[in-house]
C-alpha atoms as a PDB file:
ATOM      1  CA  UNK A   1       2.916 -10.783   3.701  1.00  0.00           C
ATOM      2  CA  UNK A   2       6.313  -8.645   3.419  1.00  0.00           C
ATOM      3  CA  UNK A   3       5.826  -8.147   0.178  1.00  0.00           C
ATOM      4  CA  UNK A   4       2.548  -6.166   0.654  1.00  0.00           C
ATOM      5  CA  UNK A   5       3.878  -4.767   4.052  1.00  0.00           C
ATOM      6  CA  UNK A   6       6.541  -3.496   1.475  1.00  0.00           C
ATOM      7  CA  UNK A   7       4.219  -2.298  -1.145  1.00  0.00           C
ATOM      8  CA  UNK A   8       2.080  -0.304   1.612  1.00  0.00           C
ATOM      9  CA  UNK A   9       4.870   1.358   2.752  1.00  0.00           C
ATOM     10  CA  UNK A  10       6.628   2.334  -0.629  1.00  0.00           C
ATOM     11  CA  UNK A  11       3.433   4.076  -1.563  1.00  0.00           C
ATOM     12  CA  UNK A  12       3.323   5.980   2.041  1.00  0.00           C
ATOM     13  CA  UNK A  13       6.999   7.194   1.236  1.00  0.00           C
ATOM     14  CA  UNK A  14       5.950   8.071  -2.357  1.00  0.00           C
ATOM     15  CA  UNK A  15       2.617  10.437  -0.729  1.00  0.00           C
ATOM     16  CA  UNK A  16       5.511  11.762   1.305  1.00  0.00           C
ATOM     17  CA  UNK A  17       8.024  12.322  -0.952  1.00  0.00           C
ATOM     18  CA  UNK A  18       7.210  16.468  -2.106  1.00  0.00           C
ATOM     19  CA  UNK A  19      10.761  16.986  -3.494  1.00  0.00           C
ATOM     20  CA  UNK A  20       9.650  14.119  -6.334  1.00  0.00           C
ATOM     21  CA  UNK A  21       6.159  15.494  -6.299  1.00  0.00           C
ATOM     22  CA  UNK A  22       7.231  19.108  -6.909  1.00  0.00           C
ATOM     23  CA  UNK A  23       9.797  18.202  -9.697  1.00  0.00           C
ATOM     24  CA  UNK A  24       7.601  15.805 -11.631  1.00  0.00           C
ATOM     25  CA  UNK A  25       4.021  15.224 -10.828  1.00  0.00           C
ATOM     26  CA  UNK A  26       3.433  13.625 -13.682  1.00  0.00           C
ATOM     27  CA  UNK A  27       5.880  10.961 -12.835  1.00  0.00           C
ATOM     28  CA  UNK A  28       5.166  11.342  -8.826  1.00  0.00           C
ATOM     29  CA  UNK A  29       1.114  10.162 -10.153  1.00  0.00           C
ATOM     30  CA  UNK A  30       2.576   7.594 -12.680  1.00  0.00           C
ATOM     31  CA  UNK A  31       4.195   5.613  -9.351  1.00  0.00           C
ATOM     32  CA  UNK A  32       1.702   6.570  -6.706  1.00  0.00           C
ATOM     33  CA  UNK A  33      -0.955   4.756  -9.678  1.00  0.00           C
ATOM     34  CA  UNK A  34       1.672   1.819 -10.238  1.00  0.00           C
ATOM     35  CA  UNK A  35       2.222   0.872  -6.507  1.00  0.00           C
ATOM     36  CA  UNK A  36      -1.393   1.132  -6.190  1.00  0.00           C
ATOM     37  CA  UNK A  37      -1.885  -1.487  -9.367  1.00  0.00           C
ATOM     38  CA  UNK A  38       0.216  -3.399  -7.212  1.00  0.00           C
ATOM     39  CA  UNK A  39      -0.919  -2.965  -3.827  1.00  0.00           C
ATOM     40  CA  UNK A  40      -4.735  -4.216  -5.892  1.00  0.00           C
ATOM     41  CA  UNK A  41      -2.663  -7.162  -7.204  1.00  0.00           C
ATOM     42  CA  UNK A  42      -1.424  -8.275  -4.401  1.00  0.00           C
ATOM     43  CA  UNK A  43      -4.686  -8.199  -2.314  1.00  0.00           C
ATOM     44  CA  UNK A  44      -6.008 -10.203  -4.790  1.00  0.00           C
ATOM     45  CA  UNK A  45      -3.390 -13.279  -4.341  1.00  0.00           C
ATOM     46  CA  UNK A  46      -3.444 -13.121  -0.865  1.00  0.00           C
ATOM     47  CA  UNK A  47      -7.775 -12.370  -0.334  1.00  0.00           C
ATOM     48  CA  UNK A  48      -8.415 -16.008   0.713  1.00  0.00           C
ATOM     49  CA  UNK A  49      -5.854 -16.018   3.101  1.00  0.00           C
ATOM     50  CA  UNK A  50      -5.968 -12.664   4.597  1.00  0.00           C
ATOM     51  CA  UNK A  51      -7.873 -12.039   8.153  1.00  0.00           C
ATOM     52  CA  UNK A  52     -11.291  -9.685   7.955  1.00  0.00           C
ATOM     53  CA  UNK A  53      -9.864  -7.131   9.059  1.00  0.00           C
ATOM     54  CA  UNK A  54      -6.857  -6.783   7.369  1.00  0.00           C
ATOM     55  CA  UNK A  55      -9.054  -7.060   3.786  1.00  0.00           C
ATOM     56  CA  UNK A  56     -11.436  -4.850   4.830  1.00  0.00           C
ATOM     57  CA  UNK A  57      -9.060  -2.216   5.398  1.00  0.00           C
ATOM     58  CA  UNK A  58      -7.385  -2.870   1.695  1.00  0.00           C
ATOM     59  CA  UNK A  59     -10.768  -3.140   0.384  1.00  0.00           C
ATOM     60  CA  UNK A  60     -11.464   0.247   1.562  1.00  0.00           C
ATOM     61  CA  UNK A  61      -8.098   1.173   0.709  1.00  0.00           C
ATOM     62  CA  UNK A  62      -6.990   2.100   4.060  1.00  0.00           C
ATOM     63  CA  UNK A  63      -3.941   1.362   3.412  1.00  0.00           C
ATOM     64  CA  UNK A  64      -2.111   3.323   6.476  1.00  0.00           C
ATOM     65  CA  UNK A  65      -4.293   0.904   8.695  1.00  0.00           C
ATOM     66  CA  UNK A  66      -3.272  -1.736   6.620  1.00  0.00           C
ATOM     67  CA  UNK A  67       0.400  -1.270   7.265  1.00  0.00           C
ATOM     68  CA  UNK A  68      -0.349  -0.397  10.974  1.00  0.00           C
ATOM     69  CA  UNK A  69      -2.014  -4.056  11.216  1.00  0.00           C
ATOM     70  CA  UNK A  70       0.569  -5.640   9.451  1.00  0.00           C
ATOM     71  CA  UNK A  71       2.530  -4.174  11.771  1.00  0.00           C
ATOM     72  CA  UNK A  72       0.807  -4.820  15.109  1.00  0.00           C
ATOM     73  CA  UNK A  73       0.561  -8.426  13.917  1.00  0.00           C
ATOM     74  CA  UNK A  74       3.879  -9.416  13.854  1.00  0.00           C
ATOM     75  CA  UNK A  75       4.602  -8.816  17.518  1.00  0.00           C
END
């Protein structure tokens, strides 16, 4: 699952990123959109094997508690 723990987090650094909001917001929306395409796909390949909890938060696209329980998980 590093790949979506990677996704997840790419798309909390673009939220974060003002500078590249400010500068071009078209652009900033064009990659928040993309990563969230992607974030979709990849919930999708992985749905069977993904525990409840973990889908249910990237069905209801919590995706900060997503990456949190990615996170907690691999301790």
């Amino acid at each position: 699952m590093d790949h979506l723990r990677t996704l997840l987090q790419r798309r909390i650094d673009l939220i974060a990123d003002h500078a590249f909001r400010d500068r071009d917001p078209a652009a900033h929306l064009e990659a928040l959109k993309g990563v969230s395409e992607e974030i979709s796909a990849e919930h999708q390949r992985l749905k069977p094997q993904l525990p409840a909890r973990l889908n249910h938060f990237l069905t209801q696209a919590s995706f900060s508690k997503a990456l949190e329980y990615l996170d907690s998980s691999e301790d």
